[in-house]
Protein backbone atom coordinates (compact mmCIF):
# COMPACT_ATOMS: atom_id res chain seq x y z
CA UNK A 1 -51.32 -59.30 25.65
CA UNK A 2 -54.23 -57.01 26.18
CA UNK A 3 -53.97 -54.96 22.66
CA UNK A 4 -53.10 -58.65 21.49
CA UNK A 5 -56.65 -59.69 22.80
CA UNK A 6 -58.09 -56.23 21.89
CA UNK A 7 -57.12 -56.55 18.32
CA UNK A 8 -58.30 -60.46 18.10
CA UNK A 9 -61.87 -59.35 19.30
CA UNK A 10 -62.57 -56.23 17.03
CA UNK A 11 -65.38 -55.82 15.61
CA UNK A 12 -64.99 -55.28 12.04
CA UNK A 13 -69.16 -54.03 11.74
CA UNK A 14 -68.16 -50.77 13.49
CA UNK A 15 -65.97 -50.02 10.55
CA UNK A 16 -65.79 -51.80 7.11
CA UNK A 17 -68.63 -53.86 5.61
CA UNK A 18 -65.74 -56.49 4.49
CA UNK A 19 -66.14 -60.28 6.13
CA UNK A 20 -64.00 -62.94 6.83
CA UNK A 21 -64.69 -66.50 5.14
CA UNK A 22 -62.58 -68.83 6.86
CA UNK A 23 -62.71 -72.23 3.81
CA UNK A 24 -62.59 -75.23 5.83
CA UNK A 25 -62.06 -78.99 3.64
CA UNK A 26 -60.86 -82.45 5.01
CA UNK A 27 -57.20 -83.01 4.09
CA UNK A 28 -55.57 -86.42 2.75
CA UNK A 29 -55.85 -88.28 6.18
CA UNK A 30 -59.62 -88.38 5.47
CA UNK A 31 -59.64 -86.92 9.53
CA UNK A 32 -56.99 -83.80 9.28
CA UNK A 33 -59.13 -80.40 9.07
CA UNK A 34 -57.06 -77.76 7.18
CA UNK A 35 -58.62 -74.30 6.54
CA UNK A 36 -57.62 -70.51 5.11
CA UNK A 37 -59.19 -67.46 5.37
CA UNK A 38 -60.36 -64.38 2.61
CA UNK A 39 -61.84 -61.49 2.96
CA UNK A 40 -65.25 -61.27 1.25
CA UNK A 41 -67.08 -57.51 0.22
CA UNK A 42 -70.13 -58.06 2.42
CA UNK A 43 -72.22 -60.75 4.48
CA UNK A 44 -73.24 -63.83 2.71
CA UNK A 45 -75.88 -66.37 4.04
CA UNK A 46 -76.02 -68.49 0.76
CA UNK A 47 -73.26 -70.76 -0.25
CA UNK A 48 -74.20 -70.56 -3.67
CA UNK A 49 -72.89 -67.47 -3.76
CA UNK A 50 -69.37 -67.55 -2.41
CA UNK A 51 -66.56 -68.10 -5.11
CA UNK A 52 -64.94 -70.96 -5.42
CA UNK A 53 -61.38 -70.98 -3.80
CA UNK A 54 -57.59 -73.14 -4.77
CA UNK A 55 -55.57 -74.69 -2.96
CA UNK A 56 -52.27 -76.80 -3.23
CA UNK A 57 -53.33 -79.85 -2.75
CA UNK A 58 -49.24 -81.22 -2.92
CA UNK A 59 -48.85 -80.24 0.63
CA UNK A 60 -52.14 -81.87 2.08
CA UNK A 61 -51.23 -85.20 0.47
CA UNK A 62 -54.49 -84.98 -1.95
CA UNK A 63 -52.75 -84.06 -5.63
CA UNK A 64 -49.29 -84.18 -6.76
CA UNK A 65 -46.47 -81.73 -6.73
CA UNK A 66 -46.48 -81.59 -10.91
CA UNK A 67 -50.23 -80.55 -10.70
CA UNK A 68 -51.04 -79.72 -7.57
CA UNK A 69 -54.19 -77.48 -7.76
CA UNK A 70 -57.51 -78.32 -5.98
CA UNK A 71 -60.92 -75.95 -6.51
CA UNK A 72 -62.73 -75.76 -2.89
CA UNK A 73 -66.69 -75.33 -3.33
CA UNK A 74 -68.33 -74.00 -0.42
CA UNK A 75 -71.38 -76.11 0.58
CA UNK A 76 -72.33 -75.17 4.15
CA UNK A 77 -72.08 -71.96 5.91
CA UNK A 78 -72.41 -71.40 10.09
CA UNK A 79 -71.35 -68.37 11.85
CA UNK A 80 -67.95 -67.76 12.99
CA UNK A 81 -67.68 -67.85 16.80
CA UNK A 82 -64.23 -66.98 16.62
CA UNK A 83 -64.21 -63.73 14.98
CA UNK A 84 -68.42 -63.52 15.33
CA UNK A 85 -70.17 -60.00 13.95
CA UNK A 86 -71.08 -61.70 10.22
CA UNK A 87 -67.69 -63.76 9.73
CA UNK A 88 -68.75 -67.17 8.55
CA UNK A 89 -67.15 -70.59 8.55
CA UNK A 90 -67.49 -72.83 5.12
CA UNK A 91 -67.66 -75.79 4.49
CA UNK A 92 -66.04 -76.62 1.66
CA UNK A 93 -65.55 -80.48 -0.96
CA UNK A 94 -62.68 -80.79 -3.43
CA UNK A 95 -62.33 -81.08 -6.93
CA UNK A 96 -59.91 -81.16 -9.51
CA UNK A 97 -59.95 -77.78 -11.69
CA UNK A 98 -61.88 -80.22 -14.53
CA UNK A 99 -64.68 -80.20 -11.82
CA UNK A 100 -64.12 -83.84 -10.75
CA UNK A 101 -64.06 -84.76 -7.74
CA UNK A 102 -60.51 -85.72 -5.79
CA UNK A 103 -60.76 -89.28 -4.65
CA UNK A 104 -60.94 -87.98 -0.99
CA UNK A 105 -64.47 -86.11 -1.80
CA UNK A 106 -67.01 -88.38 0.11
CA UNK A 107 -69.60 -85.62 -0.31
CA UNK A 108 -69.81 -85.31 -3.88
CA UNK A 109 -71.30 -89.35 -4.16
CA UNK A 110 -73.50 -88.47 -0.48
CA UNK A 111 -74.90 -85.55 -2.43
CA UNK A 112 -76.17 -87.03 -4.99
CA UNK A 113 -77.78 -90.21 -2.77
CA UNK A 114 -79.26 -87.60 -0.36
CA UNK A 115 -80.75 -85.48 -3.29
CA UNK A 116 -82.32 -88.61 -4.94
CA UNK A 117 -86.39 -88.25 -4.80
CA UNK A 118 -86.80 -91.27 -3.06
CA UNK A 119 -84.31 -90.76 -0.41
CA UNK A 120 -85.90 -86.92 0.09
CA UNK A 121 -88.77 -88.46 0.54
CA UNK A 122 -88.25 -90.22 3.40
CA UNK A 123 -86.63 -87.81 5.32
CA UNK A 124 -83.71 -89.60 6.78
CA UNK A 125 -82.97 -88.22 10.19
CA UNK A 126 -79.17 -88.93 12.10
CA UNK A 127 -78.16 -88.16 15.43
CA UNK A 128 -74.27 -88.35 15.62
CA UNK A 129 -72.65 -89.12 18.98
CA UNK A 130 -68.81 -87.93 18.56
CA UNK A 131 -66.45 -89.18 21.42
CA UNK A 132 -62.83 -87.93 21.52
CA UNK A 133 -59.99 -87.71 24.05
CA UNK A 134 -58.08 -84.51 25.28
CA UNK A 135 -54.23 -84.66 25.08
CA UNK A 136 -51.67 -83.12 27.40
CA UNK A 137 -49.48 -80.97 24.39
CA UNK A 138 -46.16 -81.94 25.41
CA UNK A 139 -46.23 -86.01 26.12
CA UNK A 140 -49.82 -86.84 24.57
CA UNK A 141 -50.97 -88.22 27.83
CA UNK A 142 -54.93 -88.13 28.59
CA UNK A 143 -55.77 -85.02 30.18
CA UNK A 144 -55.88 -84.90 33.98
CA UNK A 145 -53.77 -88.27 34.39
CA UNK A 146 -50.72 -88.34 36.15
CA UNK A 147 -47.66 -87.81 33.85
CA UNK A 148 -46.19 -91.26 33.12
CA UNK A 149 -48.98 -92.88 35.19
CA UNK A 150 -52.54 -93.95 35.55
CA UNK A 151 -55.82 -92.79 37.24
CA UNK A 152 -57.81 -95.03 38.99
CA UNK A 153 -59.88 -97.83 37.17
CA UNK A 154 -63.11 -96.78 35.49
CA UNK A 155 -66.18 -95.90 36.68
CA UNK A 156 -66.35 -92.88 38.83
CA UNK A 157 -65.76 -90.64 35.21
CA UNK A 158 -68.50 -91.11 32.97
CA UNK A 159 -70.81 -88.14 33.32
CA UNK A 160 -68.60 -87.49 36.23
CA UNK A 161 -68.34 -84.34 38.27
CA UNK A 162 -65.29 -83.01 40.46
CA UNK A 163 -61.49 -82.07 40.55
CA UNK A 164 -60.72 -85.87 40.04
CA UNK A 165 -62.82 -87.74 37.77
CA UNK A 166 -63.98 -84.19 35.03
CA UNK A 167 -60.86 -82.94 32.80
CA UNK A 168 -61.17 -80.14 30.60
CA UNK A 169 -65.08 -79.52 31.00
CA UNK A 170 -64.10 -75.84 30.34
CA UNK A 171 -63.15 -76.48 26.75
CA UNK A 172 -66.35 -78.91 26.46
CA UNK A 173 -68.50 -76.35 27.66
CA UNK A 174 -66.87 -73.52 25.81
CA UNK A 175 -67.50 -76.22 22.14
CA UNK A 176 -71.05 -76.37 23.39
CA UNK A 177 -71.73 -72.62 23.43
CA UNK A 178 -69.78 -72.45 20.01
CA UNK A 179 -71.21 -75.11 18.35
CA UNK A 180 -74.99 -73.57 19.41
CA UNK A 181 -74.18 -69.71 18.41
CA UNK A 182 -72.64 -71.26 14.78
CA UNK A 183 -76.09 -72.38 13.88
CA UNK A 184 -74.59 -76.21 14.46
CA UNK A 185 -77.73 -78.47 15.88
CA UNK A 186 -75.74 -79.64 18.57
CA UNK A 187 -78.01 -81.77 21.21
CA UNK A 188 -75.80 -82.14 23.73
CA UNK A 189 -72.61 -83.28 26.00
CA UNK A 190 -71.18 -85.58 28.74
CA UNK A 191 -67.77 -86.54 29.90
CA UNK A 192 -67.27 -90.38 28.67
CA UNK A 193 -66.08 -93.48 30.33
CA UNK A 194 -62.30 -93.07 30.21
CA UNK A 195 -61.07 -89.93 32.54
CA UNK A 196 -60.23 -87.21 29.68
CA UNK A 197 -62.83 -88.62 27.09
CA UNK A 198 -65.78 -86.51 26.34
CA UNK A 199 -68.56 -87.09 24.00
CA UNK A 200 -70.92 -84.15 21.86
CA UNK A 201 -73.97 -84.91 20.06
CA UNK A 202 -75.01 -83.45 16.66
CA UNK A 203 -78.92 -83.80 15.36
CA UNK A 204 -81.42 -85.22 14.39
CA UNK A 205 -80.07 -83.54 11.23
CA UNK A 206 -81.43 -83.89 7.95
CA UNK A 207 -80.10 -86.09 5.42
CA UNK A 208 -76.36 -84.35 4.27
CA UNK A 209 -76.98 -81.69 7.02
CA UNK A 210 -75.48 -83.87 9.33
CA UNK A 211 -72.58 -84.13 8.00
CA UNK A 212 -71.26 -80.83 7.23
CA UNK A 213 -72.67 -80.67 10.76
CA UNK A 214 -70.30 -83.00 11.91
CA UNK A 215 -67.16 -82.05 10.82
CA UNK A 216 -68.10 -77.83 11.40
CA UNK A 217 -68.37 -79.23 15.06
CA UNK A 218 -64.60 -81.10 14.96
CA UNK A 219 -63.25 -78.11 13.47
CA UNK A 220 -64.45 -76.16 16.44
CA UNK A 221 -63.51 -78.26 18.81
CA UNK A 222 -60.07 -78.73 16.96
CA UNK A 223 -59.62 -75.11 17.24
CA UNK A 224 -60.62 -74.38 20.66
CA UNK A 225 -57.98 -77.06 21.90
CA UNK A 226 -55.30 -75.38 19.63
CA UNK A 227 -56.45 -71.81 22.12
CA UNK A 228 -56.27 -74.31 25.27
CA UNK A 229 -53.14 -75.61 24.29
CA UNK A 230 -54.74 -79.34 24.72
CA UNK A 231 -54.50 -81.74 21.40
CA UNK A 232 -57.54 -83.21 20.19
CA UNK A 233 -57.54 -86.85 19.62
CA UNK A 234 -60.23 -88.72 17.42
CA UNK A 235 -58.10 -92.27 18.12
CA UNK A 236 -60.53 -95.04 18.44
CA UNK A 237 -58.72 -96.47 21.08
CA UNK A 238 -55.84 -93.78 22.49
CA UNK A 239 -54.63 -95.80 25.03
CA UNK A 240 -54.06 -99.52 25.10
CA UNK A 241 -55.46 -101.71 28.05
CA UNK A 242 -58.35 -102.05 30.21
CA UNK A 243 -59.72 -98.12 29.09
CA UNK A 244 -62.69 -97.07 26.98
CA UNK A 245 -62.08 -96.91 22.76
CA UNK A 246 -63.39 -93.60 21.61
CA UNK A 247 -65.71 -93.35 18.47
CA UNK A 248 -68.21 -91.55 16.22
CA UNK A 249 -71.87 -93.26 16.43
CA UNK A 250 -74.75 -93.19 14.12
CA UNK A 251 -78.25 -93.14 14.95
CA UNK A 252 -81.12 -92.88 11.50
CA UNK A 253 -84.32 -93.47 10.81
CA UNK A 254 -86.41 -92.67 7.94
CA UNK A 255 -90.20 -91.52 7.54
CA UNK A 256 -91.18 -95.16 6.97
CA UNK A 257 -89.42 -96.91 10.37
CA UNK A 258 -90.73 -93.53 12.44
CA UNK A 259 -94.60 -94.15 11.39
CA UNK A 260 -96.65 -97.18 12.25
CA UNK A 261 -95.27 -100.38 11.78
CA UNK A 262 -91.81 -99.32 10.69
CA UNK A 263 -90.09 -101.73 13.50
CA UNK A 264 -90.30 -104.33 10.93
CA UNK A 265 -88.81 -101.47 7.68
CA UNK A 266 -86.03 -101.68 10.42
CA UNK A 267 -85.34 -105.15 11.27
CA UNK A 268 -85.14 -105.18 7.27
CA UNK A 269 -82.70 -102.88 7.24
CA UNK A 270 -80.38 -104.35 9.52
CA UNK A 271 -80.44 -107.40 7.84
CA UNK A 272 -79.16 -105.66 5.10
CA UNK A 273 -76.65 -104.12 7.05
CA UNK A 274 -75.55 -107.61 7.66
CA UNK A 275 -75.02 -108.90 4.26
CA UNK A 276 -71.75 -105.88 3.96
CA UNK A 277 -70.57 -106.05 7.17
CA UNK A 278 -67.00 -106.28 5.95
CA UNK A 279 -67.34 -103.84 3.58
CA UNK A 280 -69.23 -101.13 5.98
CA UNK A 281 -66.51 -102.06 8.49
CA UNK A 282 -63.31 -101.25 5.91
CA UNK A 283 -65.12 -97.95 4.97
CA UNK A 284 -65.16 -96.93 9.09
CA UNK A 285 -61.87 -95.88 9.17
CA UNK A 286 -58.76 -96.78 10.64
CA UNK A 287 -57.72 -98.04 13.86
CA UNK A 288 -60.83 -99.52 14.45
CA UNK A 289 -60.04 -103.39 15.12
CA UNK A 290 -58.05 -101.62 18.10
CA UNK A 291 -61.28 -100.70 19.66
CA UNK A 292 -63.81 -103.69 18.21
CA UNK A 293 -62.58 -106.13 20.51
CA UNK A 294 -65.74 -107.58 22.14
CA UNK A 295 -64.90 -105.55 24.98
CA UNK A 296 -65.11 -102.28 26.62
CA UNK A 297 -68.91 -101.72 25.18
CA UNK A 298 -68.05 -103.08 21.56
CA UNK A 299 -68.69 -106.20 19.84
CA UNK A 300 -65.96 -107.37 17.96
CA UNK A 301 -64.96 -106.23 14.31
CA UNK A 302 -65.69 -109.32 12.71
CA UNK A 303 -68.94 -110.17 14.36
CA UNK A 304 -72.26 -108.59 13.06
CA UNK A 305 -74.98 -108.32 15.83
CA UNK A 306 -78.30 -106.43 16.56
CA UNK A 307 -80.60 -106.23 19.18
């Protein structure tokens, strides 16, 4: 296992001026991360110039088997804190080889809104609070709960410390200190309400930023569980009962609500938010009228509030 480890950890600057690129898209699922790796001639620090890439987009569920190609176009690089020296991580949206864009591209349409002059000018800031739950690999159990059983009630866990109320801070930690050498604008952590649910916080980022952000983050994480042998669960609510949902919140502002007087820009803006509630809630993904109950810190799915 050492030469194992040895050979994982080389560095490749002491000998060859060659990088790996590891291409990192969203699958079918909308959530499913899938990624492959090429070896590039030299560092790159500018998306722009890394070649496009394929894919078969049969076997991710986005194209079918009679014409299964997908084109990958990086959009986002961070540094690689798996392989580190100048291997990058990119982030990549899908098109058809015609250049359109595959009906489970979401960034395509965002890049264009966050380009727009208007919506530059303003400056639109996000802070993203990502919870998730770790997974015991062989029964999908919360990590640190007794197999088959339950922990005590809730309470003692949220930004909890000791043996029996923190579960897998090592991999949270060890995300943190990825995320932060990647280049990702990571603000934070703390261990969540429900024993095994953990929460990190990207921004405030920038407009599309966030995003790509966002998801370099979850593929992180995703891939330091698959070293821990822990599965990563992004379920808003993992396990039925009287426990904690787990989601993905969304705090913005633009220029106009941070300067003076822009508490009434944002009372506007909510209202707004209230006219589409059912459409906003459709587009939030699945699973969530499991966790909008009107419990356990949520109001419920079809109700619209503020405060």
């Amino acid at each position: 296992m050492s030469l194992l480890s040895d050979l994982v950890n080389l560095n490749l600057s002491d000998s060859t001026e060659k990088i790996i690129a590891e291409y990192i898209w969203i699958g079918g699922s909308g959530m499913d991360m899938r990624s492959k790796a090429r070896t590039l001639s030299g560092p790159v620090s500018d998306p722009a110039k890394l070649p496009k890439w394929n894919y078969d987009g049969s076997s991710t569920g986005q194209a079918p088997g009679e014409d299964s190609e997908v084109i990958l176009y990086p959009q986002a690089i961070f540094r690689d804190p798996f392989r580190r020296g100048n291997n990058i991580l990119v982030i990549c949206d899908t098109y058809t080889p015609a250049g359109v864009p595959i009906p489970t591209n979401k960034r395509c349409a965002a890049a264009k809104i966050f380009s727009h002059p208007d919506v530059v000018a303003e400056i639109p800031w996000y802070g993203l609070e990502q919870e998730y739950t770790l997974l015991q690999k062989d029964v999908k159990w919360p990590l640190g709960w007794p197999l088959g059983g339950y922990p005590g009630p809730q309470g003692p866990y949220y930004c909890g410390i000791g043996v029996d109320k923190a579960f897998g801070r090592d991999i949270v930690d060890a995300h943190y200190k990825a995320c932060l050498y990647a280049g990702i604008n990571i603000s934070g952590i703390n261990g969540e309400v429900m024993p095994g649910q953990w929460e990190f916080q990207v921004g405030p980022s920038v407009g599309i930023s966030s995003g790509d952000e966002l998801w370099a983050a979850r593929y992180i994480l995703e891939r330091i569980t698959e070293v821990a042998g822990v599965v990563l669960s992004f379920d808003p609510k993992p396990i039925q009962g009287d426990w904690n949902g787990a989601g993905a919140h969304t705090n913005y502002s633009t220029k106009s609500m941070r300067n003076e007087g822009g508490y009434e820009i944002i009372k506007k803006a909510i209202e707004k938010l209230g006219l589409r509630h059912k459409e906003h809630i459709a587009a939030y993904g699945e699973g969530n009228e499991r966790r909008l109950t009107g419990r356990h810190e949520t109001a419920d799915i079809n109700t619209f509030k503020w405060a």
